[in-house]
PDB file of N, CA and C in Angstrom:
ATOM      1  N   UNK A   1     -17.281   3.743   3.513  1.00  0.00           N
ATOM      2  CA  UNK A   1     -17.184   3.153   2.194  1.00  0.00           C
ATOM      3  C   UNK A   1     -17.844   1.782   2.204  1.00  0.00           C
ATOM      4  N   UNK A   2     -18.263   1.305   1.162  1.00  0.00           N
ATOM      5  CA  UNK A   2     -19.144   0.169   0.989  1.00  0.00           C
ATOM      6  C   UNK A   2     -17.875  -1.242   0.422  1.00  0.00           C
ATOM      7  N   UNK A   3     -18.762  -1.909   0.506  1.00  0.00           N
ATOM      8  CA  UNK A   3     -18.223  -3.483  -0.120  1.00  0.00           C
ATOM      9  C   UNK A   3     -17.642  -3.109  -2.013  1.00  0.00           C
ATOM     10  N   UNK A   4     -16.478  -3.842  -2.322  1.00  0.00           N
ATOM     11  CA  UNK A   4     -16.184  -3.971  -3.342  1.00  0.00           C
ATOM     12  C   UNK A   4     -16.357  -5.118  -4.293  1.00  0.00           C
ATOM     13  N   UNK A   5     -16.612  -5.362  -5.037  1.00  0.00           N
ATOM     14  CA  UNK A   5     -17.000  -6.247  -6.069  1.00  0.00           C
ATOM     15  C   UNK A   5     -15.651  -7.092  -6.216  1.00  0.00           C
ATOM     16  N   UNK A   6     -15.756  -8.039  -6.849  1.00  0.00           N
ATOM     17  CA  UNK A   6     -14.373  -8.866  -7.489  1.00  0.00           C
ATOM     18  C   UNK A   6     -13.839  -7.499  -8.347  1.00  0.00           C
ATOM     19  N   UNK A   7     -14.740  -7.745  -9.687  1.00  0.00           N
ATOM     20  CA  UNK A   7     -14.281  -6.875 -10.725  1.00  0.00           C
ATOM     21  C   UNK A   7     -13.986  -5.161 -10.210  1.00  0.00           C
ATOM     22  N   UNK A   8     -14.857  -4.104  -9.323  1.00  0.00           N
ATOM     23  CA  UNK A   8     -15.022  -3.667  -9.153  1.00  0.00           C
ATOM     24  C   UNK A   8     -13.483  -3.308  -8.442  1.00  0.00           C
ATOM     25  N   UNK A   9     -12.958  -3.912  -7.623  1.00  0.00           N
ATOM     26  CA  UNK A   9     -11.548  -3.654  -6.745  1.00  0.00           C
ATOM     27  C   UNK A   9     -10.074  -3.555  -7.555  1.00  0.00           C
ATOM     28  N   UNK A  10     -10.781  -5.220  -8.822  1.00  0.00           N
ATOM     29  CA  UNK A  10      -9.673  -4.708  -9.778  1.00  0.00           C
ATOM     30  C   UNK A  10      -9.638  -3.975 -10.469  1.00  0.00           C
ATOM     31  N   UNK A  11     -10.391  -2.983 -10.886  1.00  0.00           N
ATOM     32  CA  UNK A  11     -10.463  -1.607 -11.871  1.00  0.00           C
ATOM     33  C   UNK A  11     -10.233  -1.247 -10.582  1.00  0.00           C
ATOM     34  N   UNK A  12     -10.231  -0.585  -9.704  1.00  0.00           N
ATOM     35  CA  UNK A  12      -9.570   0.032  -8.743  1.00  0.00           C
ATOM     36  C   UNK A  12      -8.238  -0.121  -8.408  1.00  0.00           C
ATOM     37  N   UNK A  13      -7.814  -0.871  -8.265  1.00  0.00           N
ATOM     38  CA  UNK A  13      -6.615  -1.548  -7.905  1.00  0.00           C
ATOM     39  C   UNK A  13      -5.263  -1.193  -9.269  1.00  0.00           C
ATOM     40  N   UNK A  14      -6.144  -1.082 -10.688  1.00  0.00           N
ATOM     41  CA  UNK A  14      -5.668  -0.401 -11.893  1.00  0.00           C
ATOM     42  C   UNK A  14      -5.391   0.415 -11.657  1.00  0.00           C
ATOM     43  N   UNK A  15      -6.324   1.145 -11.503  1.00  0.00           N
ATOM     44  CA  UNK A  15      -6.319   2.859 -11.418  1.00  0.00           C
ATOM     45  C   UNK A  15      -4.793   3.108 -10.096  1.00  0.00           C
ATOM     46  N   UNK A  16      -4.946   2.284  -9.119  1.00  0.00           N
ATOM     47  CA  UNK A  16      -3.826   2.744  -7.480  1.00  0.00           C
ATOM     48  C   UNK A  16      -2.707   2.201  -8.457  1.00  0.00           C
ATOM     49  N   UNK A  17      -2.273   1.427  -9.393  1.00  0.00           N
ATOM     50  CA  UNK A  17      -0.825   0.858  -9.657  1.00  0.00           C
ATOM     51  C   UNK A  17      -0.138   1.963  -9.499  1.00  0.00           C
ATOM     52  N   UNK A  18      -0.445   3.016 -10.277  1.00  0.00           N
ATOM     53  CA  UNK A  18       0.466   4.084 -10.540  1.00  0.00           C
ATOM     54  C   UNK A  18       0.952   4.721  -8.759  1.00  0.00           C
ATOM     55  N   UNK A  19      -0.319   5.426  -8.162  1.00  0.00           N
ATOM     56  CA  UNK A  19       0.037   5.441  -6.946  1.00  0.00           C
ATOM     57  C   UNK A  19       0.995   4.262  -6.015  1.00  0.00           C
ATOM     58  N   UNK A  20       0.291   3.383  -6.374  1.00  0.00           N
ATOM     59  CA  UNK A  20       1.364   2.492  -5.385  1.00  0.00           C
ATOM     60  C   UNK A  20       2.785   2.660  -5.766  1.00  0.00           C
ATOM     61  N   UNK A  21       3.063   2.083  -7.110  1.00  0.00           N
ATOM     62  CA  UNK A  21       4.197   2.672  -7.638  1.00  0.00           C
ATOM     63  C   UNK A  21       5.234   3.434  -6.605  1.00  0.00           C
ATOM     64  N   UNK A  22       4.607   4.351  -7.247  1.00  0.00           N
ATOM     65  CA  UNK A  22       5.576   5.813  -6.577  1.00  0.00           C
ATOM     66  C   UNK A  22       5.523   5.625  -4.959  1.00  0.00           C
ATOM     67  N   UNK A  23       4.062   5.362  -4.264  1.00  0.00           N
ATOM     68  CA  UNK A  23       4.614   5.246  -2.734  1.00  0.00           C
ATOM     69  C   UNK A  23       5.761   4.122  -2.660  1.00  0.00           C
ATOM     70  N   UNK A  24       6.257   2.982  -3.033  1.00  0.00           N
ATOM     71  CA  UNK A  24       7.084   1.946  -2.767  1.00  0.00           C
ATOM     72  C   UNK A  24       8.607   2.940  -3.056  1.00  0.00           C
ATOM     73  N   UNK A  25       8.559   3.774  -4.393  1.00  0.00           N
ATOM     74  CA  UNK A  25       9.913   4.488  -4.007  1.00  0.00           C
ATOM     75  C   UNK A  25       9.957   6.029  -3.344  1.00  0.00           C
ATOM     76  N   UNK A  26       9.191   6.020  -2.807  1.00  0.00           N
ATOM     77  CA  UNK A  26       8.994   7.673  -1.709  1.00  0.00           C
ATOM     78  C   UNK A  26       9.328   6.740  -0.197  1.00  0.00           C
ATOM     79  N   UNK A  27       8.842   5.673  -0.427  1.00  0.00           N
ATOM     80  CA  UNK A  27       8.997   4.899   0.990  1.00  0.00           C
ATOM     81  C   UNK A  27      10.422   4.486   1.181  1.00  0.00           C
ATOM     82  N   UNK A  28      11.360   3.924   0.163  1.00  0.00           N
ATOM     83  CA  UNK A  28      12.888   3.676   0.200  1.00  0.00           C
ATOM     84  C   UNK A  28      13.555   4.696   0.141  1.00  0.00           C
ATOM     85  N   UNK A  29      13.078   5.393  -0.437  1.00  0.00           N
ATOM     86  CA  UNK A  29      14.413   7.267   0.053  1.00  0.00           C
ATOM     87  C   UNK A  29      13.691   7.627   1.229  1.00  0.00           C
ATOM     88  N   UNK A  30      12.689   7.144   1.962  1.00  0.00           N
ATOM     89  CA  UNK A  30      12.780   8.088   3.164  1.00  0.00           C
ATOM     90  C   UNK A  30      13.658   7.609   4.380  1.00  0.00           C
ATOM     91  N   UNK A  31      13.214   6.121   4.073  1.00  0.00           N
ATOM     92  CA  UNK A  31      14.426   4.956   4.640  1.00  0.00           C
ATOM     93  C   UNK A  31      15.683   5.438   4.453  1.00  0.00           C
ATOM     94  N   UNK A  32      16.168   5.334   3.317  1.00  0.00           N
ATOM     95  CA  UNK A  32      17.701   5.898   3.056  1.00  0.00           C
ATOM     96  C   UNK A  32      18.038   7.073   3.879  1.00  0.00           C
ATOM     97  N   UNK A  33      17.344   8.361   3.624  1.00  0.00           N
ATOM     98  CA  UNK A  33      17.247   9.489   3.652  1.00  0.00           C
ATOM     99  C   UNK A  33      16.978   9.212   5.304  1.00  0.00           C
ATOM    100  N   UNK A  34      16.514   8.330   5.783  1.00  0.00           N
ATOM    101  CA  UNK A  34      16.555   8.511   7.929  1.00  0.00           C
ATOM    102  C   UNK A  34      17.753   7.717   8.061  1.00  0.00           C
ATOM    103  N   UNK A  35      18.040   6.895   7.262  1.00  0.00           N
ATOM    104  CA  UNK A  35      19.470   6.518   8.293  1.00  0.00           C
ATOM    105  C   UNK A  35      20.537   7.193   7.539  1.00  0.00           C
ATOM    106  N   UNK A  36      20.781   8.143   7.009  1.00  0.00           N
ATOM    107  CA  UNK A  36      21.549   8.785   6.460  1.00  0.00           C
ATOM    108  C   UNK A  36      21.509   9.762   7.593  1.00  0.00           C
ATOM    109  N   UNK A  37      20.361  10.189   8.066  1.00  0.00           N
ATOM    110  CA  UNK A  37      20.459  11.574   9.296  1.00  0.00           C
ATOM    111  C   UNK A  37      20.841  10.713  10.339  1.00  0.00           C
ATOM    112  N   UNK A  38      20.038   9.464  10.522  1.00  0.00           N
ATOM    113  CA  UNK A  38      20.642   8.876  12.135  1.00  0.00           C
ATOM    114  C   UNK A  38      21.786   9.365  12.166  1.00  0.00           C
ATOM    115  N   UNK A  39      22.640   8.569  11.396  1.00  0.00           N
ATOM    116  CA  UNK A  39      24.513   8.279  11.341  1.00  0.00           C
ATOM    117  C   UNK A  39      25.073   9.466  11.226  1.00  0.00           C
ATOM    118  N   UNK A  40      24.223  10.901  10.891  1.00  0.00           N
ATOM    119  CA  UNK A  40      24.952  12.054  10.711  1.00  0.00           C
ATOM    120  C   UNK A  40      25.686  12.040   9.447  1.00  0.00           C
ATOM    121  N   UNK A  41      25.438  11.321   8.346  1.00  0.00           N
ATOM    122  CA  UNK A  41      26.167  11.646   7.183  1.00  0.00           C
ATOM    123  C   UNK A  41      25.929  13.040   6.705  1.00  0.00           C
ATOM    124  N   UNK A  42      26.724  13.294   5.812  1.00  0.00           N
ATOM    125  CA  UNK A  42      26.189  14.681   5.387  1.00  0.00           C
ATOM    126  C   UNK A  42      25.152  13.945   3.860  1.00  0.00           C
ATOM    127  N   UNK A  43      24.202  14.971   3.714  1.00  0.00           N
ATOM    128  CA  UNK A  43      23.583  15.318   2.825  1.00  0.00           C
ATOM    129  C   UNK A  43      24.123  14.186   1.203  1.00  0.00           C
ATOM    130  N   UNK A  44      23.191  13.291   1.200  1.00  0.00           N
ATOM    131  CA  UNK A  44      23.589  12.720   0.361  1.00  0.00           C
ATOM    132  C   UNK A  44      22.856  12.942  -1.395  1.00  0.00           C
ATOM    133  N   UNK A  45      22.993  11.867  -2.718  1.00  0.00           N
ATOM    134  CA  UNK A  45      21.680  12.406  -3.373  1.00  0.00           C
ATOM    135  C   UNK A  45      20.793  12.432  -3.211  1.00  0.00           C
ATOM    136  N   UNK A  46      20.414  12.270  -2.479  1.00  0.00           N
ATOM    137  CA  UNK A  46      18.283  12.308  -1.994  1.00  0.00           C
ATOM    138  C   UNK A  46      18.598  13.543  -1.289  1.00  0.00           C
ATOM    139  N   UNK A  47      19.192  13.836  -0.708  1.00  0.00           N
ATOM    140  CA  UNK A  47      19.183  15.210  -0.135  1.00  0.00           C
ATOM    141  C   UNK A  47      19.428  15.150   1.364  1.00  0.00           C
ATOM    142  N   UNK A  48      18.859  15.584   2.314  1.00  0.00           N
ATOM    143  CA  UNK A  48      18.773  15.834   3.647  1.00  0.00           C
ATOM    144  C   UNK A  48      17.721  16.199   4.502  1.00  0.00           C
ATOM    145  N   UNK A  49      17.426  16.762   5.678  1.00  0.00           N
ATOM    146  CA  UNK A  49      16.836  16.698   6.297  1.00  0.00           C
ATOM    147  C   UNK A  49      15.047  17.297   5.602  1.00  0.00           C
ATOM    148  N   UNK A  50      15.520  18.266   4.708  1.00  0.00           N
ATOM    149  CA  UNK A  50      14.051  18.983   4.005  1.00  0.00           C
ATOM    150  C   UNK A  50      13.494  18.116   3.153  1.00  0.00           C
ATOM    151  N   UNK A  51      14.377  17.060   2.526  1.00  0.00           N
ATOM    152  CA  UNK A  51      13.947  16.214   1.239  1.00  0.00           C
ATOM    153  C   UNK A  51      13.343  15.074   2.163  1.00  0.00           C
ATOM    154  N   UNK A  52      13.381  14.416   3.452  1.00  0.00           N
ATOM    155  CA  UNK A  52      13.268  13.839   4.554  1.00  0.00           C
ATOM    156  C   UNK A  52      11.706  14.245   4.766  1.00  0.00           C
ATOM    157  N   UNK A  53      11.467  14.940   5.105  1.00  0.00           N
ATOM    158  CA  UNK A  53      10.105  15.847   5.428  1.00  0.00           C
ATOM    159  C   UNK A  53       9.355  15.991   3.977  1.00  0.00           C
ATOM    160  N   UNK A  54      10.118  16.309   3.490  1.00  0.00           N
ATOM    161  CA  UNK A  54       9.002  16.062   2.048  1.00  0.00           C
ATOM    162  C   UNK A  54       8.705  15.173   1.649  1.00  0.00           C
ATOM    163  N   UNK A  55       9.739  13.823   1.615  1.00  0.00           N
ATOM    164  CA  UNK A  55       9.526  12.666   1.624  1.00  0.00           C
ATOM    165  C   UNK A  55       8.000  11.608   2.082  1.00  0.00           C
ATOM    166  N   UNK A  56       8.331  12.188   3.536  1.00  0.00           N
ATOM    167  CA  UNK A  56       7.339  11.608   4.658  1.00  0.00           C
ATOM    168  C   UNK A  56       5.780  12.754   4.154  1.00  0.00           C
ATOM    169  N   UNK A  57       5.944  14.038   3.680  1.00  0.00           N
ATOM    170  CA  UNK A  57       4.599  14.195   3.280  1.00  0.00           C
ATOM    171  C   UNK A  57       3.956  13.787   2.352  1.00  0.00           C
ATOM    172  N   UNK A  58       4.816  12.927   1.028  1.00  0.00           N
ATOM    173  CA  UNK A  58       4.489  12.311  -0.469  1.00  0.00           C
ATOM    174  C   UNK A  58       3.797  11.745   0.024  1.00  0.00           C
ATOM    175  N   UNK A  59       4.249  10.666   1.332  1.00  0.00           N
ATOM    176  CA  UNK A  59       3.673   9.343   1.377  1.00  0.00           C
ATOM    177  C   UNK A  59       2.449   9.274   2.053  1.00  0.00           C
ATOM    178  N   UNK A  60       2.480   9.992   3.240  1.00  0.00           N
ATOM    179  CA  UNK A  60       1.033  10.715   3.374  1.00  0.00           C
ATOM    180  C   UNK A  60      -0.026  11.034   2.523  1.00  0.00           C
ATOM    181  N   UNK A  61       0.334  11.649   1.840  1.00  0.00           N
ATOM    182  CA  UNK A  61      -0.383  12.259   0.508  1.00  0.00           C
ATOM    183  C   UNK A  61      -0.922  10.916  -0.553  1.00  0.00           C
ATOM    184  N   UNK A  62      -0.157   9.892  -0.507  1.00  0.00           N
ATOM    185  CA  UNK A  62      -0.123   8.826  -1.482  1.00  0.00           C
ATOM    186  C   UNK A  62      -1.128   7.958  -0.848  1.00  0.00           C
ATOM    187  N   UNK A  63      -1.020   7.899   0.625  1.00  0.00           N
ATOM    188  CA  UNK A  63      -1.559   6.819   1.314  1.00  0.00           C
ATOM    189  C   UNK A  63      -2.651   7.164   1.440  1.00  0.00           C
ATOM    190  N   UNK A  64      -3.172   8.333   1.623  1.00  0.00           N
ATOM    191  CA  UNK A  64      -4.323   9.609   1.718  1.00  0.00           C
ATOM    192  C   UNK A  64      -5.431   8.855   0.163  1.00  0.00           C
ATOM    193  N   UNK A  65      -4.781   9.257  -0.657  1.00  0.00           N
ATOM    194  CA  UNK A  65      -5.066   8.886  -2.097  1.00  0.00           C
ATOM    195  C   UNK A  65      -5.695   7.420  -1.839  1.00  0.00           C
ATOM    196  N   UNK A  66      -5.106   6.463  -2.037  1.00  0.00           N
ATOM    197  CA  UNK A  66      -5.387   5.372  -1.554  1.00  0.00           C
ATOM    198  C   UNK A  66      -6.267   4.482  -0.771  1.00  0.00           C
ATOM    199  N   UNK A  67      -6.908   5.207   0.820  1.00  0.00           N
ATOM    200  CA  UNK A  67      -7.464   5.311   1.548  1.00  0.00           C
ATOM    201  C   UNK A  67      -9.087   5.530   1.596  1.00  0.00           C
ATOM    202  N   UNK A  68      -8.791   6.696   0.264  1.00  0.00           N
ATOM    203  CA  UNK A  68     -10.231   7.468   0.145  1.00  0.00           C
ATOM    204  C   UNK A  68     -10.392   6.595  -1.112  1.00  0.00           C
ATOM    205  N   UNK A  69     -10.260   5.554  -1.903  1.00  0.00           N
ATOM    206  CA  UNK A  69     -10.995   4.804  -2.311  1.00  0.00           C
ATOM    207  C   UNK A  69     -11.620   3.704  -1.739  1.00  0.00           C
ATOM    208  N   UNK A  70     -11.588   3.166  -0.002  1.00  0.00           N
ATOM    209  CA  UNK A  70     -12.058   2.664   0.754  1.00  0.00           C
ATOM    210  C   UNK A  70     -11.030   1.556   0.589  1.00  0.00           C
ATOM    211  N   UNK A  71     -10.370   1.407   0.103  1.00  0.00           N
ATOM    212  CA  UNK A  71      -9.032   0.169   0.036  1.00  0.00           C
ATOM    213  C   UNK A  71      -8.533   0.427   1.540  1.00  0.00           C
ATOM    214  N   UNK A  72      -7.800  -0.701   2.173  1.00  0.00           N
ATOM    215  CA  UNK A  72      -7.272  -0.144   3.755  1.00  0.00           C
ATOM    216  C   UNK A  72      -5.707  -0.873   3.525  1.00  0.00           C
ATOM    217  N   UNK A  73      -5.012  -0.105   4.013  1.00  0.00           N
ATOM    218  CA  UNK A  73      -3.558  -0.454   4.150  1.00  0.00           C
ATOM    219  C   UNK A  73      -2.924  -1.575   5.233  1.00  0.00           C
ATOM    220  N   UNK A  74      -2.583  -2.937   5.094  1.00  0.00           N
ATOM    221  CA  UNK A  74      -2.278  -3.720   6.032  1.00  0.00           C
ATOM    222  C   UNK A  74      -0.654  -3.935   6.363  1.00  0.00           C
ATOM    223  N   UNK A  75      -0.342  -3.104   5.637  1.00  0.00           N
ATOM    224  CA  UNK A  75       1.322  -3.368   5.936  1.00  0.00           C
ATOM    225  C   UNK A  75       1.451  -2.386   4.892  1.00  0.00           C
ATOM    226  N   UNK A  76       3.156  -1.632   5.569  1.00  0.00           N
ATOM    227  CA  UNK A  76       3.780  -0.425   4.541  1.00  0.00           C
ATOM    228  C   UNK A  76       4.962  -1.236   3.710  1.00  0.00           C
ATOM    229  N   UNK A  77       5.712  -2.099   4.534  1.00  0.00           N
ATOM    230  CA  UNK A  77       6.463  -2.536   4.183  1.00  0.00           C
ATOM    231  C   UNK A  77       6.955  -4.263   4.667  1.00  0.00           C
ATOM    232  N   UNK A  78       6.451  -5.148   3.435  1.00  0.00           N
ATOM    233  CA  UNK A  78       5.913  -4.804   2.052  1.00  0.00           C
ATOM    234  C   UNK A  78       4.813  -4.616   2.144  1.00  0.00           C
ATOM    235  N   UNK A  79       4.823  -3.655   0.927  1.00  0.00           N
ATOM    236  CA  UNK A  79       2.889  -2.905   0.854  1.00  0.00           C
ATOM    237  C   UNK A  79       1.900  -3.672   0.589  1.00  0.00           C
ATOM    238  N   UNK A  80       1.090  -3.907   1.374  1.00  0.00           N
ATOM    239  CA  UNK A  80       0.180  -4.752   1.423  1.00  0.00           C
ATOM    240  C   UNK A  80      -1.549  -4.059   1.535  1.00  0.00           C
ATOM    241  N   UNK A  81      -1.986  -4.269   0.446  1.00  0.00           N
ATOM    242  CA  UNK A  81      -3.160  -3.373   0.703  1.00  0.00           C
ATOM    243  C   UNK A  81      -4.975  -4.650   0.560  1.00  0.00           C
ATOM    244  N   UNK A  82      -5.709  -4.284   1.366  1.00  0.00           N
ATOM    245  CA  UNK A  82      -6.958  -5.345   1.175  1.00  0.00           C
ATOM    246  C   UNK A  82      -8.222  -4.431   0.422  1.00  0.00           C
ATOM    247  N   UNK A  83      -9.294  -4.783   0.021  1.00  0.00           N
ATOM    248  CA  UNK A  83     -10.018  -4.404  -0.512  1.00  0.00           C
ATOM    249  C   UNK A  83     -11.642  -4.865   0.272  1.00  0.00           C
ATOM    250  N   UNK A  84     -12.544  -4.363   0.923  1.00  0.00           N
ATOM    251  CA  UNK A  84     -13.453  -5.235   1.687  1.00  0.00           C
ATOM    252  C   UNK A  84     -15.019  -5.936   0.944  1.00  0.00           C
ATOM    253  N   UNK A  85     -14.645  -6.910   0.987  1.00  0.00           N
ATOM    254  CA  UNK A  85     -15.713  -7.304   0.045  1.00  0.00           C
ATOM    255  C   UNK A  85     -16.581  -8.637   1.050  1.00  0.00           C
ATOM    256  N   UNK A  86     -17.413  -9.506  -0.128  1.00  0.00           N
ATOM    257  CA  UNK A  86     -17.916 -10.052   0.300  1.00  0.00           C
ATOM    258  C   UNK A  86     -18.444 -11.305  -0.837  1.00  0.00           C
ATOM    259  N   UNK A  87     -17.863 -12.588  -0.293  1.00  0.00           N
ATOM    260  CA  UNK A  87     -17.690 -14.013  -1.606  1.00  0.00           C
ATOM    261  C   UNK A  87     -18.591 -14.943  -0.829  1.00  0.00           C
ATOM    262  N   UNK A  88     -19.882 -15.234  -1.542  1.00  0.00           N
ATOM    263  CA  UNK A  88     -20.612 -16.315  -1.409  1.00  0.00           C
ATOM    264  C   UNK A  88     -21.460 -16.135   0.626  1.00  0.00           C
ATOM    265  N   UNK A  89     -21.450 -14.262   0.429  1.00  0.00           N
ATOM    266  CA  UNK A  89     -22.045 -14.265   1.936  1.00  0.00           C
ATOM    267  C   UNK A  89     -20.929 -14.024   2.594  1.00  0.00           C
ATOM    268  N   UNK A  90     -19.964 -14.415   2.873  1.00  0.00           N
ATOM    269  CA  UNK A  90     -18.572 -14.389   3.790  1.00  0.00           C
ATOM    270  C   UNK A  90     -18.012 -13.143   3.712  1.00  0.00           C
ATOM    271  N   UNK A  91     -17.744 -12.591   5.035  1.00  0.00           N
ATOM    272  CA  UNK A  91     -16.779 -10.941   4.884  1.00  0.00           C
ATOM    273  C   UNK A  91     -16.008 -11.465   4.537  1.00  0.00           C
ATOM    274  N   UNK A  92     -15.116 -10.792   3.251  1.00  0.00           N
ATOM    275  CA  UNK A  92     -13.620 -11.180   3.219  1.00  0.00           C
ATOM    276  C   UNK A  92     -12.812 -10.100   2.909  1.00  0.00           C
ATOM    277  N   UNK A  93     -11.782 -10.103   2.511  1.00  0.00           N
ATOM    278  CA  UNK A  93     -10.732  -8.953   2.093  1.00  0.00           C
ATOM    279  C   UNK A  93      -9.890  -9.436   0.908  1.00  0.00           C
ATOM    280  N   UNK A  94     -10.160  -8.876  -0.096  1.00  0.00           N
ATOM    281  CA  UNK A  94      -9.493  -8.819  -1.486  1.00  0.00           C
ATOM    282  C   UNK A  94      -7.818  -8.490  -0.666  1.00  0.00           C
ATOM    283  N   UNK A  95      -7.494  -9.136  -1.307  1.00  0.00           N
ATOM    284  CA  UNK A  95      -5.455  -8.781  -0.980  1.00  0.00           C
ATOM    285  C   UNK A  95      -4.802  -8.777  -2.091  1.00  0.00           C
ATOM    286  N   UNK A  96      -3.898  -7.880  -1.944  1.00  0.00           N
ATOM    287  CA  UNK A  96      -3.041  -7.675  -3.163  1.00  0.00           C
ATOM    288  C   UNK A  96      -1.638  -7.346  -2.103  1.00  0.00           C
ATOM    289  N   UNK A  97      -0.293  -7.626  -2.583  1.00  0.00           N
ATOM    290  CA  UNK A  97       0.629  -7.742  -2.034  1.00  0.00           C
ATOM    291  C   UNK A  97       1.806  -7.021  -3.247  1.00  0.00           C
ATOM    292  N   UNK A  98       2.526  -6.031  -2.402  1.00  0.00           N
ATOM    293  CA  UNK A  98       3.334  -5.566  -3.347  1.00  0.00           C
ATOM    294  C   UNK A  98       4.441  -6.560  -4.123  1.00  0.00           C
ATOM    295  N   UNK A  99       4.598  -6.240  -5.275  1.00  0.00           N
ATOM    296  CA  UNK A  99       4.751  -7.569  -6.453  1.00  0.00           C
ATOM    297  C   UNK A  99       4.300  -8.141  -6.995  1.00  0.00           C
ATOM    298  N   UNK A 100       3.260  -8.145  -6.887  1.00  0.00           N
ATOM    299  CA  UNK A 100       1.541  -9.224  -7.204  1.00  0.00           C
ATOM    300  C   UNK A 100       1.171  -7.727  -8.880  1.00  0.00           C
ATOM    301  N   UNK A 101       0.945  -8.308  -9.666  1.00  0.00           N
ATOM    302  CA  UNK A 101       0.456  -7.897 -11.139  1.00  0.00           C
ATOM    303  C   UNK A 101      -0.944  -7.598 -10.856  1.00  0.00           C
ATOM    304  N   UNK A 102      -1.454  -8.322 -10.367  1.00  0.00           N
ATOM    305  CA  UNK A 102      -3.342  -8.152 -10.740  1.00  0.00           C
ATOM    306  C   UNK A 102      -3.790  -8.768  -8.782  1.00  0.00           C
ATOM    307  N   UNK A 103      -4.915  -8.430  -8.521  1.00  0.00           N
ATOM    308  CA  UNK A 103      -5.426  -8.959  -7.546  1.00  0.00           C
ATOM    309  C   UNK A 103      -5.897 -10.301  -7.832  1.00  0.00           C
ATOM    310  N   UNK A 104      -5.432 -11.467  -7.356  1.00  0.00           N
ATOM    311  CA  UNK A 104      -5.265 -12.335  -7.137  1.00  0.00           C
ATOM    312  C   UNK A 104      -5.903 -13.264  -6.068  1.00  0.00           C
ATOM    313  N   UNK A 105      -6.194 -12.341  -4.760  1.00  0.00           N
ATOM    314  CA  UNK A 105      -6.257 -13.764  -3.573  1.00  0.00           C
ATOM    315  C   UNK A 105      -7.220 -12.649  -2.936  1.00  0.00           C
ATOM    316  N   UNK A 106      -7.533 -13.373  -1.741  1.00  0.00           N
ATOM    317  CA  UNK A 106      -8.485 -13.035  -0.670  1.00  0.00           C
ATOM    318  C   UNK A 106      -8.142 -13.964   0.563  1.00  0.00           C
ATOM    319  N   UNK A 107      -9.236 -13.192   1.781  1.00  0.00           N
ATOM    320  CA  UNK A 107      -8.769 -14.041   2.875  1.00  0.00           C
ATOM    321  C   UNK A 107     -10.184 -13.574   3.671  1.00  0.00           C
ATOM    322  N   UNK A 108     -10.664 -14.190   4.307  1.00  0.00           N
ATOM    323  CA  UNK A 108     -11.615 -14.041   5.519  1.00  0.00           C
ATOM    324  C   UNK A 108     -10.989 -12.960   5.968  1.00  0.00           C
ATOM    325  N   UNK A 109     -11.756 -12.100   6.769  1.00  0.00           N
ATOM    326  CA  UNK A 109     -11.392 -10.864   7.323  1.00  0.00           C
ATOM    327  C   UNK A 109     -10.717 -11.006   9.017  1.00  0.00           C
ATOM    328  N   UNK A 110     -11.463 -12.294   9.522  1.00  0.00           N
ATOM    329  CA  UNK A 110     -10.987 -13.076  10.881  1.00  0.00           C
ATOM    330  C   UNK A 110      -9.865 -13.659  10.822  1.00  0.00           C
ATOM    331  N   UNK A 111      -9.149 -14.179   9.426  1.00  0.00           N
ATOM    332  CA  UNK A 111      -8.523 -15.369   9.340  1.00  0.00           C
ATOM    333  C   UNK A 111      -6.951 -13.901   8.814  1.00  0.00           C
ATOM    334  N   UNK A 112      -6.829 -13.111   8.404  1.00  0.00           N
ATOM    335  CA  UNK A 112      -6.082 -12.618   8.145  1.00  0.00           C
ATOM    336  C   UNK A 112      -4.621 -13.082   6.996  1.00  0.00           C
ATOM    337  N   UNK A 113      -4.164 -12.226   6.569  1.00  0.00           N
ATOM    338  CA  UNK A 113      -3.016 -13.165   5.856  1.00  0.00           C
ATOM    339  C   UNK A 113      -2.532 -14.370   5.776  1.00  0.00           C
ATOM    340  N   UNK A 114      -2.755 -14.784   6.829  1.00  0.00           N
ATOM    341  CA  UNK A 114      -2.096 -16.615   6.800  1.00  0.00           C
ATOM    342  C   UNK A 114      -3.557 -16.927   5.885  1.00  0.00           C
ATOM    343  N   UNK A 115      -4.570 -16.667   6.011  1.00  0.00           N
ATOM    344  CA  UNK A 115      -5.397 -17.550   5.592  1.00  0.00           C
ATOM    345  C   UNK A 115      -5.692 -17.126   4.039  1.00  0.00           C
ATOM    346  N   UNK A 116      -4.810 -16.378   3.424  1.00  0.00           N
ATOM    347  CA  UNK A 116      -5.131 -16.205   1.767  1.00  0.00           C
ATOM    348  C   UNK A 116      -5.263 -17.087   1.309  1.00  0.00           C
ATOM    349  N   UNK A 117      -6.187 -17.412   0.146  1.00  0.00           N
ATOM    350  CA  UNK A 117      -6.327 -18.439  -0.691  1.00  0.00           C
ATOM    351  C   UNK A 117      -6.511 -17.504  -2.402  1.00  0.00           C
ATOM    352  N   UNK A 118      -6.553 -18.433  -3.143  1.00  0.00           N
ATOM    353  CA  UNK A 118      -6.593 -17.748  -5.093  1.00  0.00           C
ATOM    354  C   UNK A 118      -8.328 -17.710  -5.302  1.00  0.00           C
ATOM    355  N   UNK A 119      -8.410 -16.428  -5.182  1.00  0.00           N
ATOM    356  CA  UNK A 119      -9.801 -16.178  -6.375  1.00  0.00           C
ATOM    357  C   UNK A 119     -10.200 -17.171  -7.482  1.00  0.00           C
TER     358      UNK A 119
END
């Protein structure tokens, strides 16, 4: 996949809300739904061990989605996704951070999260 534009990542980044969305709550029932099996509870509302496995294939499936728009995943939790671009010559990485409304920041691709700064 190639370099993303400013504008170009945020019409992308539109389009993933919905996906992201739903991976952030496929990702907390699977959580629930594993320490519910650790501890041996029985079968709670999320279900059990099959809803567990289906769970873990949504998110696959979601992250899959995601992926193949050349966006790369830097953290699941919290979801943290970069975009690879390039500002004034400089590799950098568009960042968006789960909670964040609109893409917002960037960071050198060397300098990693600590080094975000505002678009």
């Amino acid at each position: 996949m190639g370099l993303f534009t400013v504008d170009e990542a945020r019409a992308e980044l539109a389009k993933l809300l919905p996906v992201l969305h739903e991976l952030v709550e496929v990702r907390a029932d699977m959580v629930e739904l594993t320490a519910a099996l650790a501890t041996g509870e029985a079968p709670g509302p999320l279900g059990g061990l099959a809803e567990r496995k289906a769970a873990e294939a949504r998110l696959n499936e979601l992250m899959t989605t995601v992926q193949e728009t050349g966006a790369e995943f830097k953290g699941i939790a919290p979801l943290l996704v970069d975009f690879p671009a390039e500002l004034g010559g400089v590799s950098v990485l568009l960042c968006w951070l789960e909670g964040e409304t609109e893409l917002g920041w960037y960071h050198r691709a060397e300098l990693g999260f600590a080094g975000r700064r505002r678009l």
